[in-house]
N, C-alpha and C. Protein backbone atom coordinates (compact mmCIF):
# COMPACT_ATOMS: atom_id res chain seq x y z
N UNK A 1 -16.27 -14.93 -22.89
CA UNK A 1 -15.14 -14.85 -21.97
C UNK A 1 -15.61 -14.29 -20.63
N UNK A 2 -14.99 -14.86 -19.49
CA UNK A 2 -15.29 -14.46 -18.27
C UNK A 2 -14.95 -12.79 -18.05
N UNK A 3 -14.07 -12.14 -18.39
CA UNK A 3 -14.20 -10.49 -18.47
C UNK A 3 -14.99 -10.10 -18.57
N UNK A 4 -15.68 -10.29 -19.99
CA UNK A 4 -16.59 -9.73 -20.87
C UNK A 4 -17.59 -9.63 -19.98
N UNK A 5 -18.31 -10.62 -18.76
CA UNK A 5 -19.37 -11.07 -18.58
C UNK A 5 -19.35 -10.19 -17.23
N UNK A 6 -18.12 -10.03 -16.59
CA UNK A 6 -18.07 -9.23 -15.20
C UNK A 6 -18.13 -7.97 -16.02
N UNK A 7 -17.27 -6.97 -16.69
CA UNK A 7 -17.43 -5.98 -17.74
C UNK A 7 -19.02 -5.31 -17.44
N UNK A 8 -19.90 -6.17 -18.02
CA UNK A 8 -21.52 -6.32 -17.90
C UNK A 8 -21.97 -5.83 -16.78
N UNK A 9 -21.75 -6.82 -15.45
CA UNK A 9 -21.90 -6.99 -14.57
C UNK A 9 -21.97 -5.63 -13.73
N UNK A 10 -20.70 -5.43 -13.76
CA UNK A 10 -20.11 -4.10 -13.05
C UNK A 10 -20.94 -2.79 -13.90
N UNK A 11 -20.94 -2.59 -15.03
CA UNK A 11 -21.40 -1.85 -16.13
C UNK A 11 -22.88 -1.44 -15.38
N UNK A 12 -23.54 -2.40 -15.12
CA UNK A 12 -25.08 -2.47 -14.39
C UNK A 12 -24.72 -1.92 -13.23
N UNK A 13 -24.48 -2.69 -12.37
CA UNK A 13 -24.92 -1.97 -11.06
C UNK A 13 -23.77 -0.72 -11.07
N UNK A 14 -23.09 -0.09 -11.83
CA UNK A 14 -22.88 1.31 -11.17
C UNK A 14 -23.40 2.36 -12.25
N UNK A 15 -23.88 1.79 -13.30
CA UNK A 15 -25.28 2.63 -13.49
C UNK A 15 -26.36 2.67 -12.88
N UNK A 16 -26.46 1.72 -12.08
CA UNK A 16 -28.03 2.21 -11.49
C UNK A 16 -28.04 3.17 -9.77
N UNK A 17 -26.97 3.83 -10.18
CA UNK A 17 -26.96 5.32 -9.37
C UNK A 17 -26.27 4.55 -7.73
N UNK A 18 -25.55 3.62 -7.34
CA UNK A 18 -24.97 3.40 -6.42
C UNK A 18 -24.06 4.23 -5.74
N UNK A 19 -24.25 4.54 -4.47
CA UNK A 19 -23.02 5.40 -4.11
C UNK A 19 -21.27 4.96 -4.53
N UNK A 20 -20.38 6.29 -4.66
CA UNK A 20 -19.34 5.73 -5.09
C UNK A 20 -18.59 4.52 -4.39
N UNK A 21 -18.18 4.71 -2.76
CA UNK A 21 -17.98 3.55 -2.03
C UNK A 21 -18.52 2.13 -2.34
N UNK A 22 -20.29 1.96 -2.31
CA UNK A 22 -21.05 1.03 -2.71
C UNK A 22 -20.37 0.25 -4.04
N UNK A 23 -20.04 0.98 -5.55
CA UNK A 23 -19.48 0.88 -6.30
C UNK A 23 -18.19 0.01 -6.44
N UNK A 24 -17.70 1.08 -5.60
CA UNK A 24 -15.93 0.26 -5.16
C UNK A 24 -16.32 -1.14 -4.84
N UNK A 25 -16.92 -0.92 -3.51
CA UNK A 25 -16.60 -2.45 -2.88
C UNK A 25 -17.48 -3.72 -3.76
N UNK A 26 -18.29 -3.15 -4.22
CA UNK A 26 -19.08 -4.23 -5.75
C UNK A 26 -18.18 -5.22 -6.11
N UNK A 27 -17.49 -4.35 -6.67
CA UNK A 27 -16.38 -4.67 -7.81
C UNK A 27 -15.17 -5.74 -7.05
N UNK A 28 -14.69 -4.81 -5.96
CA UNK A 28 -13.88 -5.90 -5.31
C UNK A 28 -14.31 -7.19 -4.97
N UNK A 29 -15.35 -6.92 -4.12
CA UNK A 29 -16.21 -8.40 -4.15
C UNK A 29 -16.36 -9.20 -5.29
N UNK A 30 -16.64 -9.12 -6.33
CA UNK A 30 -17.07 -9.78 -7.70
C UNK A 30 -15.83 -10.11 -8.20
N UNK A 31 -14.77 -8.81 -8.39
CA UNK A 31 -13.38 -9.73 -8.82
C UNK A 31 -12.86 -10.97 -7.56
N UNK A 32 -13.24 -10.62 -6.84
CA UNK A 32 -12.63 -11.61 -5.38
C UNK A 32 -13.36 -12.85 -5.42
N UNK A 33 -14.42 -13.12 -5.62
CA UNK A 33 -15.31 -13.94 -6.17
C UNK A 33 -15.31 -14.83 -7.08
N UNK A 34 -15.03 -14.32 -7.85
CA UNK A 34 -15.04 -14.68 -9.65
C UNK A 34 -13.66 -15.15 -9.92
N UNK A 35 -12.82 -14.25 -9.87
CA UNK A 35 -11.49 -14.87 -10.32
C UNK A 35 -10.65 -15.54 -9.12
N UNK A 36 -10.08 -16.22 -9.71
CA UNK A 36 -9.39 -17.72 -8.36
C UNK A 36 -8.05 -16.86 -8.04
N UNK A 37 -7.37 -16.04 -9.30
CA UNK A 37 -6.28 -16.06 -8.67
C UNK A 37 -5.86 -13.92 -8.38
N UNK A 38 -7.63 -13.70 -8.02
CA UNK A 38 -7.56 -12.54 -7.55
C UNK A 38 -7.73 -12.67 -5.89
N UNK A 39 -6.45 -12.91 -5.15
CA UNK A 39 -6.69 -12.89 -3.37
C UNK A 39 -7.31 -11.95 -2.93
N UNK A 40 -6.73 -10.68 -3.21
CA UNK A 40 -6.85 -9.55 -1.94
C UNK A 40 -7.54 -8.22 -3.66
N UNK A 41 -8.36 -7.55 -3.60
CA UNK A 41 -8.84 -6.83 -4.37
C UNK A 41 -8.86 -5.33 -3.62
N UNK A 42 -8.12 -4.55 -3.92
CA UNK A 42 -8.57 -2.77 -3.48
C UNK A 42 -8.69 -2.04 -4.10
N UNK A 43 -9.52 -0.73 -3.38
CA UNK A 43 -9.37 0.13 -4.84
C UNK A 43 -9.19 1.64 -3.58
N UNK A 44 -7.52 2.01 -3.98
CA UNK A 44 -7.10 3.11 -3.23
C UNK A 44 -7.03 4.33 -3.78
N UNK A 45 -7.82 5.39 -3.03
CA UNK A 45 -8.14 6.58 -4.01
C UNK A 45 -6.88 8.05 -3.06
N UNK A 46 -6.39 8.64 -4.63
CA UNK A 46 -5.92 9.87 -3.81
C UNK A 46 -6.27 10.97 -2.83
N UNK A 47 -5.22 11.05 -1.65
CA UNK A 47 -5.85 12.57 -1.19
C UNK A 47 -4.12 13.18 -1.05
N UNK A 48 -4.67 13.96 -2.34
CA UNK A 48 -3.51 14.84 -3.03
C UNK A 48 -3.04 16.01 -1.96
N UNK A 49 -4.05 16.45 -0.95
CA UNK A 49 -3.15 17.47 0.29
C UNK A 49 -2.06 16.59 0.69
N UNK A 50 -2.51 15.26 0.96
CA UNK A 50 -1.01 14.83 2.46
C UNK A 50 -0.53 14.01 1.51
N UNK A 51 -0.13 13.80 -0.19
CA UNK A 51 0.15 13.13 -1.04
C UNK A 51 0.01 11.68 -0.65
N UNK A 52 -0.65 11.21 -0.37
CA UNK A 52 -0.92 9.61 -0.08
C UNK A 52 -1.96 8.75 -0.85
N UNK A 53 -2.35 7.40 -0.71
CA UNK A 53 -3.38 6.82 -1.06
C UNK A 53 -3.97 6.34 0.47
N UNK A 54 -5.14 6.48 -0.07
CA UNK A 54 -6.27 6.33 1.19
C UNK A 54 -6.95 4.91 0.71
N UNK A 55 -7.04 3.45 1.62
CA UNK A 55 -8.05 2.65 1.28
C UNK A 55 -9.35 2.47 1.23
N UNK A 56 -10.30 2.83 0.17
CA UNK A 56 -11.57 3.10 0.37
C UNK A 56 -12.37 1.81 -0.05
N UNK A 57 -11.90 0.64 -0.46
CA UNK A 57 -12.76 -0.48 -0.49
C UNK A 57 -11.86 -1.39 -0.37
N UNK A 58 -11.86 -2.96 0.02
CA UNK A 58 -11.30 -3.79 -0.42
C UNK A 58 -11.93 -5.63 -0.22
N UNK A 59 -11.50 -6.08 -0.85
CA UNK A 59 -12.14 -7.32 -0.28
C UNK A 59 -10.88 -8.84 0.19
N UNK A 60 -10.69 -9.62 1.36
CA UNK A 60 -9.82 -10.28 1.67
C UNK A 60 -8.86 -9.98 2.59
N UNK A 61 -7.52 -10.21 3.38
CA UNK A 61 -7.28 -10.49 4.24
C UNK A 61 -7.01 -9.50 4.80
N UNK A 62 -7.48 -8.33 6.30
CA UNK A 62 -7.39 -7.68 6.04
C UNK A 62 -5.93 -6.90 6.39
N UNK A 63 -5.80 -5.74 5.77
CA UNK A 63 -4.42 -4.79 5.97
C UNK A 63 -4.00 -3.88 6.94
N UNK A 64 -2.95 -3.20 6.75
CA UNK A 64 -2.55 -2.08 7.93
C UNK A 64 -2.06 -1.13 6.48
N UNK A 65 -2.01 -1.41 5.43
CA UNK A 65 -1.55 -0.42 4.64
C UNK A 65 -3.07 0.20 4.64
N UNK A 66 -3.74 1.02 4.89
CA UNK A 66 -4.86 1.41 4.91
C UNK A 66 -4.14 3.52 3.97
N UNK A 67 -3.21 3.77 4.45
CA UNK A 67 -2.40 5.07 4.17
C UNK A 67 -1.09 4.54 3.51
N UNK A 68 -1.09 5.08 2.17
CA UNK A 68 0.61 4.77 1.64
C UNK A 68 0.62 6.20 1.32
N UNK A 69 1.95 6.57 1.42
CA UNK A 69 2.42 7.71 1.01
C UNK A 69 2.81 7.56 -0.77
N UNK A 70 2.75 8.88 -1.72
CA UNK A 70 2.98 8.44 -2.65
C UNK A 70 4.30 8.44 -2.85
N UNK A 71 4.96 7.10 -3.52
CA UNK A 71 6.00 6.67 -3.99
C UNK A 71 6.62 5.59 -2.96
N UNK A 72 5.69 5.33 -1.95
CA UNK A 72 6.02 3.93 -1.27
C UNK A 72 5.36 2.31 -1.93
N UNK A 73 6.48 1.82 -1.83
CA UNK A 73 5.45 0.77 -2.82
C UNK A 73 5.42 0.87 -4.17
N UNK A 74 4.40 -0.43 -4.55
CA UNK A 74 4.04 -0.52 -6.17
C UNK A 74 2.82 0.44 -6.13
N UNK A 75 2.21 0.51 -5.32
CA UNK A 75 0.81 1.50 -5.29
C UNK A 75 1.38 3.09 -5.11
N UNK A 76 2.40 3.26 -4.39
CA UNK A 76 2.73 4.95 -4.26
C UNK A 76 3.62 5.05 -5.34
N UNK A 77 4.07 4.05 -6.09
CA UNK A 77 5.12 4.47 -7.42
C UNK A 77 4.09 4.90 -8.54
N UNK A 78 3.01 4.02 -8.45
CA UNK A 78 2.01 3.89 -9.29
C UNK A 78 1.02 5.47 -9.37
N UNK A 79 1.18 5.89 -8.12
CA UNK A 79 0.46 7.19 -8.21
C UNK A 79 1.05 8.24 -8.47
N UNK A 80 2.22 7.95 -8.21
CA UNK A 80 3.38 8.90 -9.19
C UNK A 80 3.60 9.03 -11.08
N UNK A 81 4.08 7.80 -11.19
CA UNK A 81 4.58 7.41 -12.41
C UNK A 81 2.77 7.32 -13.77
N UNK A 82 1.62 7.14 -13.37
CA UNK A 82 0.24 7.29 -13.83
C UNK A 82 0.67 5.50 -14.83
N UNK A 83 1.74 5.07 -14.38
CA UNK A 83 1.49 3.67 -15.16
C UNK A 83 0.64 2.37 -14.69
N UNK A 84 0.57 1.60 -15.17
CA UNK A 84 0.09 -0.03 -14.67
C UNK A 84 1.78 -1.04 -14.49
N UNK A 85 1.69 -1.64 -13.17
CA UNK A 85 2.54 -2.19 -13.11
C UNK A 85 2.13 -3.49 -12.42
N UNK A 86 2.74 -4.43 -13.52
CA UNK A 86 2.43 -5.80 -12.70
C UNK A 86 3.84 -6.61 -12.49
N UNK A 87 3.56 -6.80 -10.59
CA UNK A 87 4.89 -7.62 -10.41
C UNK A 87 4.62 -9.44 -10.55
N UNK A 88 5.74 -9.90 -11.19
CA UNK A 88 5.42 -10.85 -11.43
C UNK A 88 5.83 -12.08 -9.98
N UNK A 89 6.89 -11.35 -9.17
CA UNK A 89 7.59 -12.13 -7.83
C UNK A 89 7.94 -10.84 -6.89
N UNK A 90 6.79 -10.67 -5.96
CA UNK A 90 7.16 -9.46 -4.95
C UNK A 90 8.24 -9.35 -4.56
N UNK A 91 8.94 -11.01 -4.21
CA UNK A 91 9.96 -10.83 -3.09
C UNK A 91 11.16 -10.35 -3.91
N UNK A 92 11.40 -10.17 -5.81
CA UNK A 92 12.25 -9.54 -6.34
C UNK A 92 11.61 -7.90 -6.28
N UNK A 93 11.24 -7.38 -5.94
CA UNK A 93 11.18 -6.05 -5.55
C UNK A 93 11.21 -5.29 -4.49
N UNK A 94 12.08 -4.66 -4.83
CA UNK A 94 12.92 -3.77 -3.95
C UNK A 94 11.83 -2.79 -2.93
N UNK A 95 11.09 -1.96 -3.51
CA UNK A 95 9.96 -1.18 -2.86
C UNK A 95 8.89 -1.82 -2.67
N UNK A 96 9.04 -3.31 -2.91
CA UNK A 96 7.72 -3.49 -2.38
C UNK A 96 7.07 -3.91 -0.60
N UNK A 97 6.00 -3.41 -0.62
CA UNK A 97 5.25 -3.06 0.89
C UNK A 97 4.68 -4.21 0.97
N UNK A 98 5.04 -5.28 2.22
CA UNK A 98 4.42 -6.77 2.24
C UNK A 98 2.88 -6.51 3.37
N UNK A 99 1.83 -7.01 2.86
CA UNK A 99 1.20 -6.97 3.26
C UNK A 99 0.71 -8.10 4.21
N UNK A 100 1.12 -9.34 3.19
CA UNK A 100 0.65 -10.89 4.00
C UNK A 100 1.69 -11.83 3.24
N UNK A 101 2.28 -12.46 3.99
CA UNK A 101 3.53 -13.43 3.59
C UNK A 101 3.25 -14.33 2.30
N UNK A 102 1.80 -14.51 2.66
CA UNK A 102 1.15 -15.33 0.98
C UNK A 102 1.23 -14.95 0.09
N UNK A 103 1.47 -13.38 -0.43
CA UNK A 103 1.28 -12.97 -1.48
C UNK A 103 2.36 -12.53 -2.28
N UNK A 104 2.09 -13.20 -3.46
CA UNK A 104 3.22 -13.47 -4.40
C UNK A 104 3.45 -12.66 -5.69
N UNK A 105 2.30 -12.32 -5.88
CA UNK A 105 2.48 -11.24 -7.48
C UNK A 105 1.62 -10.16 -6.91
N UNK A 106 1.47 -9.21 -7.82
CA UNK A 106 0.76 -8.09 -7.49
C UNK A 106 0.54 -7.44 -9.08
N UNK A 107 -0.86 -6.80 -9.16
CA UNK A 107 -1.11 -5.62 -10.33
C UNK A 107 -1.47 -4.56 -9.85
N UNK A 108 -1.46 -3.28 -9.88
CA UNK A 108 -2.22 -2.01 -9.57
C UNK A 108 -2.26 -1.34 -11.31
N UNK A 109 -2.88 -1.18 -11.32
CA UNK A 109 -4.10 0.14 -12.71
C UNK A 109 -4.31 1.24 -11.93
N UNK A 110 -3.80 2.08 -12.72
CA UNK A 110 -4.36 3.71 -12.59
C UNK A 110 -5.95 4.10 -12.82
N UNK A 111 -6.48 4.37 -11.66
CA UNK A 111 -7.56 5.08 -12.34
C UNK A 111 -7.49 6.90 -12.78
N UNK A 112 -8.17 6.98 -14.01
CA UNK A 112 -8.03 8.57 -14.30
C UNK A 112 -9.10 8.59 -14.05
N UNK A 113 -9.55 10.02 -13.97
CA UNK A 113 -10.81 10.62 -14.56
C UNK A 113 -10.40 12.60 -14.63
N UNK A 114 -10.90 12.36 -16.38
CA UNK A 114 -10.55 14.07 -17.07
C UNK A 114 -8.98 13.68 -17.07
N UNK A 115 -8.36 12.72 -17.84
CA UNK A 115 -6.93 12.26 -17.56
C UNK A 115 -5.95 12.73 -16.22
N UNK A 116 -6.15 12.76 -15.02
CA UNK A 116 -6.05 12.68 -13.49
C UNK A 116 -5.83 11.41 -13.27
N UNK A 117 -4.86 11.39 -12.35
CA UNK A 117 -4.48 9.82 -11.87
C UNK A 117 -5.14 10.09 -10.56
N UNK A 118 -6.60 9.43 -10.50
CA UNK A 118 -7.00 10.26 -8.76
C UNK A 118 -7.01 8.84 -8.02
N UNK A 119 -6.29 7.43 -8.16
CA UNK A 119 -6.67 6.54 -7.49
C UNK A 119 -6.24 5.10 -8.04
N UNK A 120 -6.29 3.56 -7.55
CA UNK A 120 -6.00 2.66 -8.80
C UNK A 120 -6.43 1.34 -7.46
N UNK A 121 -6.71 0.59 -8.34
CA UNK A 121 -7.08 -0.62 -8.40
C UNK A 121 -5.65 -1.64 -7.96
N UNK A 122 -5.76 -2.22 -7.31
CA UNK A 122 -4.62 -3.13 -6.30
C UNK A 122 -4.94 -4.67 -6.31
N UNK A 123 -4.40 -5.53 -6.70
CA UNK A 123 -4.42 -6.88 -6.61
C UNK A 123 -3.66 -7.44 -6.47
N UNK A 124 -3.09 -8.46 -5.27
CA UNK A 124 -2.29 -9.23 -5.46
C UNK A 124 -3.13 -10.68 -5.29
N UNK A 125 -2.00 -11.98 -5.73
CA UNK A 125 -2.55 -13.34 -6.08
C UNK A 125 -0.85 -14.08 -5.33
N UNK A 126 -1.66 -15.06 -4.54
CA UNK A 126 -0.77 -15.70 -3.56
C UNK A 126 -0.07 -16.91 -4.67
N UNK A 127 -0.02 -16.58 -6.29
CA UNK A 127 0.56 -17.52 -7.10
C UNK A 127 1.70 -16.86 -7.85
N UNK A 128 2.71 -17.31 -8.05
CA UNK A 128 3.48 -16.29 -8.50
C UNK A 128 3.48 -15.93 -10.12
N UNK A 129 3.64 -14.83 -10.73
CA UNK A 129 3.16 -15.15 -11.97
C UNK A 129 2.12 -14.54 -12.23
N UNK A 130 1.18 -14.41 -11.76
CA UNK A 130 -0.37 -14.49 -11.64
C UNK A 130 -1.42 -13.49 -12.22
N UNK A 131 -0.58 -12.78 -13.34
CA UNK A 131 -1.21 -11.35 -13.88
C UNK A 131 -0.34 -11.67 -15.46
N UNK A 132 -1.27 -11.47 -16.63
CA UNK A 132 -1.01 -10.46 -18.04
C UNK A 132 -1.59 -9.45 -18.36
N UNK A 133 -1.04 -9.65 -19.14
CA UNK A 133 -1.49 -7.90 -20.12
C UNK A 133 -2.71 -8.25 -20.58
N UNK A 134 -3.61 -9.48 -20.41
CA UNK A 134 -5.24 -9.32 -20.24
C UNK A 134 -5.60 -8.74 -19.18
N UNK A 135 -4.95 -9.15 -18.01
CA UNK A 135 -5.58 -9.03 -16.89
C UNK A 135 -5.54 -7.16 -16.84
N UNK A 136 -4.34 -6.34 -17.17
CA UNK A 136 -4.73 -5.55 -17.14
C UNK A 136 -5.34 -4.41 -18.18
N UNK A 137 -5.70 -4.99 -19.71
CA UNK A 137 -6.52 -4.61 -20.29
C UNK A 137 -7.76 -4.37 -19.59
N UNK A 138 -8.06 -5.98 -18.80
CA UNK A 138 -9.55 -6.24 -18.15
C UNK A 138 -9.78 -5.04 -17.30
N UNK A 139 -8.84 -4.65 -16.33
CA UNK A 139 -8.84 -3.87 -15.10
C UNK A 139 -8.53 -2.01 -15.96
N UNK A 140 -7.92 -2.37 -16.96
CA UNK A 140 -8.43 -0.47 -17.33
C UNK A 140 -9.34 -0.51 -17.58
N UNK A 141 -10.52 -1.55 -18.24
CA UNK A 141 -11.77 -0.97 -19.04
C UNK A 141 -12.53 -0.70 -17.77
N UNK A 142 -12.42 -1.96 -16.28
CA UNK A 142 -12.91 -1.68 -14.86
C UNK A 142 -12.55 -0.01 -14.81
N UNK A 143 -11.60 0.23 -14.54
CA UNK A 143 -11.42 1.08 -13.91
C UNK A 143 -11.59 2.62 -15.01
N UNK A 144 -12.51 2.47 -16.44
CA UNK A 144 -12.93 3.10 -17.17
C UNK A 144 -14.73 3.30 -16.51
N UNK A 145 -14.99 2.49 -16.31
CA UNK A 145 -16.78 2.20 -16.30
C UNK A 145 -16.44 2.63 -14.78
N UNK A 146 -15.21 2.46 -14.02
CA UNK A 146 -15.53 3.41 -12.35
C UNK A 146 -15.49 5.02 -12.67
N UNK A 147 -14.86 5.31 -13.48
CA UNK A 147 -14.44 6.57 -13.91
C UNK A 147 -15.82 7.32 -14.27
N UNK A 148 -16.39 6.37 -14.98
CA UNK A 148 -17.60 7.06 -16.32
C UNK A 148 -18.90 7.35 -15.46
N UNK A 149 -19.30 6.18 -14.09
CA UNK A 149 -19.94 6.09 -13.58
C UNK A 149 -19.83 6.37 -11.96
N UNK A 150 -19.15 6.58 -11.50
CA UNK A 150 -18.92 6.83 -10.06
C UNK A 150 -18.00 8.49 -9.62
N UNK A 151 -17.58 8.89 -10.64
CA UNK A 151 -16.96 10.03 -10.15
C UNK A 151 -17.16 11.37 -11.32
């Protein structure tokens, strides 16, 4: 299976001692790459003084959400609530923060580390629909091997 094989992938190069940034943007690149109906890939980490998410990697068109406050959005609900939420039709959600008119679904994953929600993984796909509960199995074990290896 194509997971399995990025899984690997990622597994390697952030064992072999990459800075954490370096890390991040790997990954975005390779999911952005690899999967067709991954558009825009980020990975936004907390800074718990001014309660917000900060963008520290991403790959695709680029943004102005670079700062969300937490509980704006599917990404600031997400850093609240420590869940995974995948929208299946943005334009039925109420809090959601439009980034680019193309984009139609969205997933964000929590990353922990020492069970801490310090950050999460952001995807949306300009198809509507465009995320299961593989996709975010796939993206906790990602965002397990960022945990194990980068922070």
């Amino acid at each position: 299976m194509k997971f399995d094989s990025l899984l690997n992938s990622i597994e390697k190069k952030l064992s072999s001692g990459v800075s954490q940034i370096e890390g991040l943007q790997f990954i975005c690149q390779l999911l952005f790459d690899r999967i067709d109906h991954y558009d825009w890939v980020g990975y936004y980490l907390h800074n718990a003084e001014k309660k917000e998410l900060v963008l520290k990697a991403y790959v695709g068109k680029p943004t102005d959400h670079t700062h969300i406050p937490f509980g704006k959005g599917i990404c600031g609900q997400v850093a609240l609530s420590n869940q995974n939420f995948i929208v299946d039709d943005v334009n039925a959600q109420d809090n959601y923060i439009a980034c680019s008119l193309d984009v139609k679904s969205e997933i964000v994953i929590p990353l922990f580390v020492s069970e801490n929600n310090i950050g999460q993984i952001d995807i949306d796909s300009n198809r509507l629909q465009a995320f299961s509960k593989k996709d975010a199995v796939f993206l906790s074990k990602v965002n397990q091997l960022v945990s194990l290896h980068l922070f």
